[in-house]
N, C-alpha and C. Protein backbone atom coordinates (compact mmCIF):
# COMPACT_ATOMS: atom_id res chain seq x y z
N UNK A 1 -6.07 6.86 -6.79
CA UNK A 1 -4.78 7.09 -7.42
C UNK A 1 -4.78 6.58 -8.85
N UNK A 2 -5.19 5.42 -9.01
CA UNK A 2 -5.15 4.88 -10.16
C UNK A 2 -6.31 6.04 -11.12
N UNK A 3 -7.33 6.48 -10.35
CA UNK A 3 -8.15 6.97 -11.57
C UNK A 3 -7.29 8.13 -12.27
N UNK A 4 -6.39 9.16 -11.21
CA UNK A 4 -5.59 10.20 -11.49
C UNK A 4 -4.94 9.56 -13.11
N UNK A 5 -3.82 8.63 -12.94
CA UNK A 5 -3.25 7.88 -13.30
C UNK A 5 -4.00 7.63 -15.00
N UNK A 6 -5.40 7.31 -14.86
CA UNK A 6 -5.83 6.99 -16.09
C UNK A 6 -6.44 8.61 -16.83
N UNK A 7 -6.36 8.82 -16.00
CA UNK A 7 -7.29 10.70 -16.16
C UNK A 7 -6.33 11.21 -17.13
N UNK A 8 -4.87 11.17 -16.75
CA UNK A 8 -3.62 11.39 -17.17
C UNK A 8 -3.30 11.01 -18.50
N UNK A 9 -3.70 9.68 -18.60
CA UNK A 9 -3.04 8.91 -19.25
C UNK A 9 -4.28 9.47 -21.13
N UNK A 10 -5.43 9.95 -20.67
CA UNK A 10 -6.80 10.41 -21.45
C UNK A 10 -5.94 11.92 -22.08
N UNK A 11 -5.15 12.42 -20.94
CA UNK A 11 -5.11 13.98 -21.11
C UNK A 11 -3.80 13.84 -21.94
N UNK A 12 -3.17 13.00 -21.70
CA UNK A 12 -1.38 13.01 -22.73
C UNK A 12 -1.69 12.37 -24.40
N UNK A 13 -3.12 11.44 -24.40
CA UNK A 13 -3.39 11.31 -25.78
C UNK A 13 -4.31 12.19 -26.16
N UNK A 14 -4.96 13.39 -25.31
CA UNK A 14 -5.16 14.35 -26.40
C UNK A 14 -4.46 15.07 -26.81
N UNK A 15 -3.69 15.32 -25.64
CA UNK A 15 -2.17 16.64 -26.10
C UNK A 15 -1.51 15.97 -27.25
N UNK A 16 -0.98 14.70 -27.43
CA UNK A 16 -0.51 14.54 -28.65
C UNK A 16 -1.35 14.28 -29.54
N UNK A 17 -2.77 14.44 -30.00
CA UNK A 17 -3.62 14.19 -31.10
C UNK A 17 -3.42 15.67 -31.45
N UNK A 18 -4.03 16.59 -30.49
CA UNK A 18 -3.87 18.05 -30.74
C UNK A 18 -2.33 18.31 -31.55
N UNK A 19 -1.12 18.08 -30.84
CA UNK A 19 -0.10 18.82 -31.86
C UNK A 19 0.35 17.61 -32.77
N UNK A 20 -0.60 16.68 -33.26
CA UNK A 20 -0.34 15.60 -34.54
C UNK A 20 -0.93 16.63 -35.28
N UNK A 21 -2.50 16.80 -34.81
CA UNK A 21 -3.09 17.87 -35.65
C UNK A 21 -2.52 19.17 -36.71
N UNK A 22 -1.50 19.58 -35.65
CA UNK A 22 -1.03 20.82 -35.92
C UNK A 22 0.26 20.55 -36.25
N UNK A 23 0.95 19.53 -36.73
CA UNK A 23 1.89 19.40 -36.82
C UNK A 23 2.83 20.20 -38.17
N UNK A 24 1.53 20.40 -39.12
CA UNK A 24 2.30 21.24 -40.30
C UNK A 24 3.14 22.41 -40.01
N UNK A 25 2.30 23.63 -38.99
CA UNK A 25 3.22 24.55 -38.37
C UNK A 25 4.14 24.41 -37.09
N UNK A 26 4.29 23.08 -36.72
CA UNK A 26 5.42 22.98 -35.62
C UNK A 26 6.52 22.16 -36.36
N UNK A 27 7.59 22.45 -36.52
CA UNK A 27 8.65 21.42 -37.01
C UNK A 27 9.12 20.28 -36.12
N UNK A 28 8.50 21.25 -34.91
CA UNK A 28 9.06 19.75 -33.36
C UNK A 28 8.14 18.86 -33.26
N UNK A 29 6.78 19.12 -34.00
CA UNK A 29 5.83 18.49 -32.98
C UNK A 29 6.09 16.84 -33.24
N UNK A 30 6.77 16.05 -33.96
CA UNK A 30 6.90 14.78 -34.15
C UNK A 30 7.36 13.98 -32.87
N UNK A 31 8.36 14.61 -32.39
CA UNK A 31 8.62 14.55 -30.82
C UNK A 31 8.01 14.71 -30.01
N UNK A 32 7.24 15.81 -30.11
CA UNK A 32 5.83 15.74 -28.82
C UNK A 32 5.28 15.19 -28.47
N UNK A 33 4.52 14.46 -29.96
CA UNK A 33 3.52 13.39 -30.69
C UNK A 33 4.35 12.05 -29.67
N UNK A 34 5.52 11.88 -30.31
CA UNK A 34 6.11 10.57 -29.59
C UNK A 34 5.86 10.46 -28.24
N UNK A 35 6.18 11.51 -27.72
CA UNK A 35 6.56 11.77 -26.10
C UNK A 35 5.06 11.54 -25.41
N UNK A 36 4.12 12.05 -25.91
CA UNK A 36 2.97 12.18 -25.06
C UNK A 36 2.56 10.58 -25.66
N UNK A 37 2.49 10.04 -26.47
CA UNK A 37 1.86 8.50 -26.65
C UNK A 37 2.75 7.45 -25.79
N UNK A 38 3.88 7.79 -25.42
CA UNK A 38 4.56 7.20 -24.97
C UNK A 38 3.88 7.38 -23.51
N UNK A 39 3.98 8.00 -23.26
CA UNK A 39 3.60 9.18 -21.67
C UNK A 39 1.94 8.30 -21.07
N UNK A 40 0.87 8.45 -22.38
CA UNK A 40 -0.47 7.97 -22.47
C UNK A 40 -0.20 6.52 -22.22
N UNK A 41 0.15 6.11 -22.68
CA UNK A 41 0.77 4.43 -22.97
C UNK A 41 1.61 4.04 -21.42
N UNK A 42 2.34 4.54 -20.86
CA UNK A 42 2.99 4.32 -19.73
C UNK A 42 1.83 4.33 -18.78
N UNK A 43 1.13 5.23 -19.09
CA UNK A 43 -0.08 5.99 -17.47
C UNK A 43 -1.14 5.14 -17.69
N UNK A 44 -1.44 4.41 -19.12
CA UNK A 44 -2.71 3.70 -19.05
C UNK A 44 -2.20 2.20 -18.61
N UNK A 45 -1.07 1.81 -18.57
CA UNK A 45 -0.69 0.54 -18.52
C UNK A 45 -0.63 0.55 -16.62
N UNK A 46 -0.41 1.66 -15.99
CA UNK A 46 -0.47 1.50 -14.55
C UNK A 46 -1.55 2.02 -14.23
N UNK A 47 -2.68 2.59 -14.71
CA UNK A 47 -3.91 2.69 -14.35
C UNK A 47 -4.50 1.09 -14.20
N UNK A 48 -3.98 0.22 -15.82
CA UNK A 48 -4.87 -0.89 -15.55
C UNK A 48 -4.34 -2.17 -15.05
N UNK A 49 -2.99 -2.01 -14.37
CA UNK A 49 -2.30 -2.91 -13.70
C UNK A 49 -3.38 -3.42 -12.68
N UNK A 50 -4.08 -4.54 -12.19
CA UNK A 50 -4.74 -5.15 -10.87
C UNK A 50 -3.61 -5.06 -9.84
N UNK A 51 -4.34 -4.73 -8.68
CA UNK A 51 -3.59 -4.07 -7.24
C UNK A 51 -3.90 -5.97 -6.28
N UNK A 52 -3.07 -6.61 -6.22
CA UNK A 52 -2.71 -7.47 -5.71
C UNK A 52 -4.13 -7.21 -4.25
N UNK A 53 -4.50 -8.69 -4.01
CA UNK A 53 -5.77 -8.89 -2.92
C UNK A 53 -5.45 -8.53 -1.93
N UNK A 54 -4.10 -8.69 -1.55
CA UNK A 54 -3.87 -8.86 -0.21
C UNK A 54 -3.88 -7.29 0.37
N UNK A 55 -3.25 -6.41 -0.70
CA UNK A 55 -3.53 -4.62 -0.54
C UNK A 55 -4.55 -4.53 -0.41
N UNK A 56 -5.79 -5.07 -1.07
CA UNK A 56 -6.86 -4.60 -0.92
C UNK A 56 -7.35 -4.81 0.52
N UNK A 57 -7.32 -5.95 0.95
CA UNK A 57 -7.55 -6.02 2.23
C UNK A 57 -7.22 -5.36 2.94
N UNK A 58 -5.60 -4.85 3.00
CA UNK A 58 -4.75 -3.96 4.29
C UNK A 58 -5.82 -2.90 3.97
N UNK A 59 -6.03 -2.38 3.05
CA UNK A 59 -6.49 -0.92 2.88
C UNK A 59 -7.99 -0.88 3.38
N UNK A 60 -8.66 -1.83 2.96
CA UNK A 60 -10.05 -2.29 3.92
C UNK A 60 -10.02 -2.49 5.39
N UNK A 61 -8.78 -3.05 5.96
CA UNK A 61 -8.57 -3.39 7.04
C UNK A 61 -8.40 -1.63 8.14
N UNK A 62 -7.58 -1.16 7.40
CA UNK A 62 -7.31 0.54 8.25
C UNK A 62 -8.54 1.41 7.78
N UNK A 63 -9.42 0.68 6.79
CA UNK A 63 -10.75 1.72 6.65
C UNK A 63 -11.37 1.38 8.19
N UNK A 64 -11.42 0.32 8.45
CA UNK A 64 -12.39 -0.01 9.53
C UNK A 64 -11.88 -0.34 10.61
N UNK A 65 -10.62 -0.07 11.04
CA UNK A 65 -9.94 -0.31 12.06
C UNK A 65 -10.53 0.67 13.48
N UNK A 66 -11.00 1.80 13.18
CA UNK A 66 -11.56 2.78 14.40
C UNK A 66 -13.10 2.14 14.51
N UNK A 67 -14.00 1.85 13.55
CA UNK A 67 -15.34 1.60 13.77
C UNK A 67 -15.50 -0.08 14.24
N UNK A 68 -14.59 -0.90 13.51
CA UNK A 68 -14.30 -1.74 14.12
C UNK A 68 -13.38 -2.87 14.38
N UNK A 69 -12.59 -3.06 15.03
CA UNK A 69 -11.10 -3.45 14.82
C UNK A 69 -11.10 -5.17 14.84
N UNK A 70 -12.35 -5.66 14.91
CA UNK A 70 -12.67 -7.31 14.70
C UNK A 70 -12.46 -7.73 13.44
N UNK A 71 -13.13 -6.87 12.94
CA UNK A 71 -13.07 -7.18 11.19
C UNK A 71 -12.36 -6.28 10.67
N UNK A 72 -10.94 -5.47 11.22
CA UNK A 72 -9.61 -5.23 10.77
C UNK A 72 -8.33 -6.38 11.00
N UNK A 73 -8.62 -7.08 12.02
CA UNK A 73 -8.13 -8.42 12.24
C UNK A 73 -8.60 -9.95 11.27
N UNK A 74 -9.60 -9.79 11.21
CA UNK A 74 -10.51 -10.60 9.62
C UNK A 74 -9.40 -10.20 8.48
N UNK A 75 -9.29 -9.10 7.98
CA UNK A 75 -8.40 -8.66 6.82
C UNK A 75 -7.41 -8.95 6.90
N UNK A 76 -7.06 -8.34 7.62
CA UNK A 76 -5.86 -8.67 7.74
C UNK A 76 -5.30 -10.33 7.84
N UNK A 77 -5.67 -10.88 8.72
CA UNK A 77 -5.29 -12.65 8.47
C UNK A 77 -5.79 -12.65 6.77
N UNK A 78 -6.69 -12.42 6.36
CA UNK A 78 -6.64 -12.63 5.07
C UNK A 78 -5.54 -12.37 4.19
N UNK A 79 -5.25 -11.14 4.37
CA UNK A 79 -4.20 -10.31 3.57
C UNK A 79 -3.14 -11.24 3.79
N UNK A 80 -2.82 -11.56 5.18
CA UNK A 80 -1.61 -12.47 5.31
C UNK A 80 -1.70 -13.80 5.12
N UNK A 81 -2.58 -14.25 4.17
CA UNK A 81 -2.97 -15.76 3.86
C UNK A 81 -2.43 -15.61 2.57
N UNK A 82 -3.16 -14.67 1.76
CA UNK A 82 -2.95 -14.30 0.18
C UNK A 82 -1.31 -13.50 0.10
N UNK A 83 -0.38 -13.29 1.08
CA UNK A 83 0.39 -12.72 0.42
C UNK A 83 1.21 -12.61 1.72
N UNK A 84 2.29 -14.20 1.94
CA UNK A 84 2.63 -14.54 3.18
C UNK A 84 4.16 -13.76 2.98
N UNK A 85 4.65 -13.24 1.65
CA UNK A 85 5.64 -12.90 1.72
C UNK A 85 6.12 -11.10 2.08
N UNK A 86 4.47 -10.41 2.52
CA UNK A 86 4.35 -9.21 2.71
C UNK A 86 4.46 -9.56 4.71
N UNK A 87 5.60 -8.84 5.16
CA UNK A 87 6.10 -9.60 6.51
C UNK A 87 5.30 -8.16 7.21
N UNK A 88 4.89 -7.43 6.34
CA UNK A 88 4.92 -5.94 7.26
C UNK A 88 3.09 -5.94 7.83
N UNK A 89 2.49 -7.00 6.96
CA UNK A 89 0.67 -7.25 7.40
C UNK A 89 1.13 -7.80 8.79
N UNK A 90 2.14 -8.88 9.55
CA UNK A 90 2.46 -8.96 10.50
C UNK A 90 2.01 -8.10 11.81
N UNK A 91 2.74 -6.81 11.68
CA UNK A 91 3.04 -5.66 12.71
C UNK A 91 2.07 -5.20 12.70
N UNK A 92 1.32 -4.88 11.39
CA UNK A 92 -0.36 -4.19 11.38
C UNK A 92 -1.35 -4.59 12.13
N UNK A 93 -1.10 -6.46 11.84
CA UNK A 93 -2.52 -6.95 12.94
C UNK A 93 -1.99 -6.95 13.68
N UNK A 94 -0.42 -7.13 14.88
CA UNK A 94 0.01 -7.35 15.95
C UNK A 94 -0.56 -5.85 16.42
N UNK A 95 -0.92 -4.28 16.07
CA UNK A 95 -1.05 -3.30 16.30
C UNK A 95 -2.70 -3.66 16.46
N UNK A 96 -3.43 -3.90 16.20
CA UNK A 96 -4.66 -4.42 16.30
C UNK A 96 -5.01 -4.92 17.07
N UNK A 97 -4.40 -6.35 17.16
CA UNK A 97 -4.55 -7.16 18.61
C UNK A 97 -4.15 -6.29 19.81
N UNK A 98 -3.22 -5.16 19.84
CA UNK A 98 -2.85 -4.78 21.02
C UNK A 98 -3.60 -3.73 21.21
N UNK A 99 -4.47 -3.04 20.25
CA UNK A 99 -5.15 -2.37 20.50
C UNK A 99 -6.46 -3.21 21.03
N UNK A 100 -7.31 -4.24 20.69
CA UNK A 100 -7.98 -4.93 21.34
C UNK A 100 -7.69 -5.84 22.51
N UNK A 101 -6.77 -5.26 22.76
CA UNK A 101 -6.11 -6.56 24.11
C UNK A 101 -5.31 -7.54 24.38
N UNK A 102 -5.88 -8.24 22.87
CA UNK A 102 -5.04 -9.95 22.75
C UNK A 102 -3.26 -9.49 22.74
N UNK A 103 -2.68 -9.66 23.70
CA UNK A 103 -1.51 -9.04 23.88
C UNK A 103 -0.56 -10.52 23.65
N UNK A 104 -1.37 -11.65 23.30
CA UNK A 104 0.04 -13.03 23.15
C UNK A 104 -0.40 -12.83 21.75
N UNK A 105 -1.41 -12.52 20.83
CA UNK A 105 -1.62 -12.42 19.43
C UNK A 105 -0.19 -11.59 19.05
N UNK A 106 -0.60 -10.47 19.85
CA UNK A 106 0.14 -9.29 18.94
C UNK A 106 1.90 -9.71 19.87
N UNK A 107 1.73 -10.57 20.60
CA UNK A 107 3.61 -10.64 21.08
C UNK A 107 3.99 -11.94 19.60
N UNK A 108 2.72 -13.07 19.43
CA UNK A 108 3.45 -13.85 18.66
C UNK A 108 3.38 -13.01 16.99
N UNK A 109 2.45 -12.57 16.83
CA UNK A 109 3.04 -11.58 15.13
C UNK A 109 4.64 -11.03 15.18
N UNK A 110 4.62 -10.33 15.81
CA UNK A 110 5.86 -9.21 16.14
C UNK A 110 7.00 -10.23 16.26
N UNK A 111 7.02 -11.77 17.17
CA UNK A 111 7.73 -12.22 16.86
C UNK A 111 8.56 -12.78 15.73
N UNK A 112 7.09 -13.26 15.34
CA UNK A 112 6.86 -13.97 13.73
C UNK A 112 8.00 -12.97 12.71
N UNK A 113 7.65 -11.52 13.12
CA UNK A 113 8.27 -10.53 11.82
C UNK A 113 9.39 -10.54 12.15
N UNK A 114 9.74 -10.30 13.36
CA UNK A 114 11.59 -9.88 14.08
C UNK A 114 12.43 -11.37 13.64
N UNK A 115 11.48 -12.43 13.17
CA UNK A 115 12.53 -13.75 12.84
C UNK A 115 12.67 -13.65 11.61
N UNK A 116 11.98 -12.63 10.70
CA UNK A 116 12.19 -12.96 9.28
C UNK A 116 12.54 -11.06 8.61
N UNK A 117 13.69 -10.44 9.27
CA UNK A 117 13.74 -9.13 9.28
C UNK A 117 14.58 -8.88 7.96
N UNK A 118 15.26 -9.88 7.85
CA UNK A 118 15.79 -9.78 6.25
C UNK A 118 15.66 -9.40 5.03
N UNK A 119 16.20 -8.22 5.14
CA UNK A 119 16.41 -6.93 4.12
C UNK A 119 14.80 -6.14 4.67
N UNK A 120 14.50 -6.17 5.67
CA UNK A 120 12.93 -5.06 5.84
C UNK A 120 14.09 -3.81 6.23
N UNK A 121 13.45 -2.74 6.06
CA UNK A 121 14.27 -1.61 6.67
C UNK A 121 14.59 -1.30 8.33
N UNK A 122 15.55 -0.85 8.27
CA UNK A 122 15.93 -0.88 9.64
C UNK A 122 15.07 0.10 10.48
N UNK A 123 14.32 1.05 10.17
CA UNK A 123 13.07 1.60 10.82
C UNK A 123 12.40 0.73 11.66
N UNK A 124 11.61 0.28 10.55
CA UNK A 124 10.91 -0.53 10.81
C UNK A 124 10.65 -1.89 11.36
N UNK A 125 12.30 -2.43 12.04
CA UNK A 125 12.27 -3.68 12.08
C UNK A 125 12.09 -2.51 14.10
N UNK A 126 13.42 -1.61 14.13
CA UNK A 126 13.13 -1.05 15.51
C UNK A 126 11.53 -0.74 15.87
N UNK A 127 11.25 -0.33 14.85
CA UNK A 127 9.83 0.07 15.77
C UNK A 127 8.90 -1.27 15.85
N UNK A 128 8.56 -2.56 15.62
CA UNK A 128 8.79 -3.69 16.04
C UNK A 128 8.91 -3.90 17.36
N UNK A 129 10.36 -3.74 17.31
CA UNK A 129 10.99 -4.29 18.92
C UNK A 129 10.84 -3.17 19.86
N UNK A 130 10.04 -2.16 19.54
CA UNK A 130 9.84 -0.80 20.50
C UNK A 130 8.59 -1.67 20.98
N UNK A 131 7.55 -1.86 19.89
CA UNK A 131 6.59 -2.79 20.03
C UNK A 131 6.14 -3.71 20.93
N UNK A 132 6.73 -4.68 20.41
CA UNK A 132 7.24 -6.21 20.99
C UNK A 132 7.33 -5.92 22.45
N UNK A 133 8.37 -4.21 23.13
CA UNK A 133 8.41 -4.40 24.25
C UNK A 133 7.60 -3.94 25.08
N UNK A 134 6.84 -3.03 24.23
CA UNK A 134 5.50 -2.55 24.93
C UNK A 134 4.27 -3.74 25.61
N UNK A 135 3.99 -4.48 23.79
CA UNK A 135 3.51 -5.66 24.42
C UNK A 135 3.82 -6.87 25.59
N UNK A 136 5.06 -6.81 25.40
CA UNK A 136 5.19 -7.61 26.59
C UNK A 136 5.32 -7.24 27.92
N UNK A 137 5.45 -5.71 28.09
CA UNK A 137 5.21 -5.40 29.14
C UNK A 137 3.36 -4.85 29.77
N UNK A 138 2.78 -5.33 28.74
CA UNK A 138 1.48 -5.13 28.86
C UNK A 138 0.76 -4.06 28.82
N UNK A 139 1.32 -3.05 27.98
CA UNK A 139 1.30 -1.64 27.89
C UNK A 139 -0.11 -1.61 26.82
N UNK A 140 -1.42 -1.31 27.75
CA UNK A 140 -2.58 -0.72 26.10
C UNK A 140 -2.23 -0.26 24.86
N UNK A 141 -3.15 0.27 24.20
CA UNK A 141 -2.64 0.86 23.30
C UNK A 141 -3.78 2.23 22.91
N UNK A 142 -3.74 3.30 22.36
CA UNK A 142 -4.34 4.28 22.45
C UNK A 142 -4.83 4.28 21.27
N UNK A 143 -6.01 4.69 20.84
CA UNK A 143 -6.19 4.22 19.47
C UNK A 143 -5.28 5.47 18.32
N UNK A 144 -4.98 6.72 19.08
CA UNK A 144 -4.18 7.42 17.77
C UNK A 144 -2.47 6.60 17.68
N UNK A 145 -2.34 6.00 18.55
CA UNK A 145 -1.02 4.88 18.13
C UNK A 145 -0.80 4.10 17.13
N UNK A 146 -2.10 3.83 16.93
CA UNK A 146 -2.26 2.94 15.69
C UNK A 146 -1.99 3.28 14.41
């Protein structure tokens, strides 16, 4: 995403070099010129924004969650070490553990999140406690659930 982002950000400072170029026969192009450096300048500043560790992990963590879900549980506690105020890495590894079994792992995450639901969306706090009741009723988990 980010490369799109910078690809973008390459293609809006040529469009405005091109009609700087040509600017003698456009009377608008001064505005263009503005618009696209502005445009280049916006897209290169979120191309080179750093993506916080703890994303990186979640996103490492669901790469390898089907091949192997030990070291999607590794990441994840990581992710939720580096970035204790992201409540939603919670439900991810509690989905993990219940896909590997550990069914008091994934009842105490889910708890952990349902005590701190404040301002999470209301989706997501239900599907939680859809969760929560699966796990505690000891219900597997299928791996396309995940």
């Amino acid at each position: 995403m980010r490369y799109y982002a910078l690809l973008a950000a390459v293609f809006a400072l040529l469009v405005a070099i091109g009609v700087l170029l040509s600017a003698e026969r456009l009377p608008f192009a001064y505005p263009i010129v503005g618009l696209g450096l502005v445009t280049a300048g916006g897209t290169a500043v979120y191309a080179l924004l750093p993506v916080s560790m703890a994303s990186r992990y979640q996103q490492r963590a669901s790469a390898h969650l089907r091949s192997d879900p030990e070291f999607a549980v590794l990441d994840l506690t990581r992710a939720i070490e580096l970035d204790a105020n992201d409540r939603s890495l919670l439900v991810d590894r509690a989905r993990v553990y219940r896909l590997l079994g550990r069914h008091r792992e994934a009842a105490a995450d889910l708890q952990a999140y349902l005590r701190q639901t404040r301002g999470e969306p209301p989706a997501r706090v239900r599907q939680a406690r859809t969760l929560l009741e699966r796990v505690e009723a000891g219900g597997g988990l299928r791996l396309w659930e995940v």
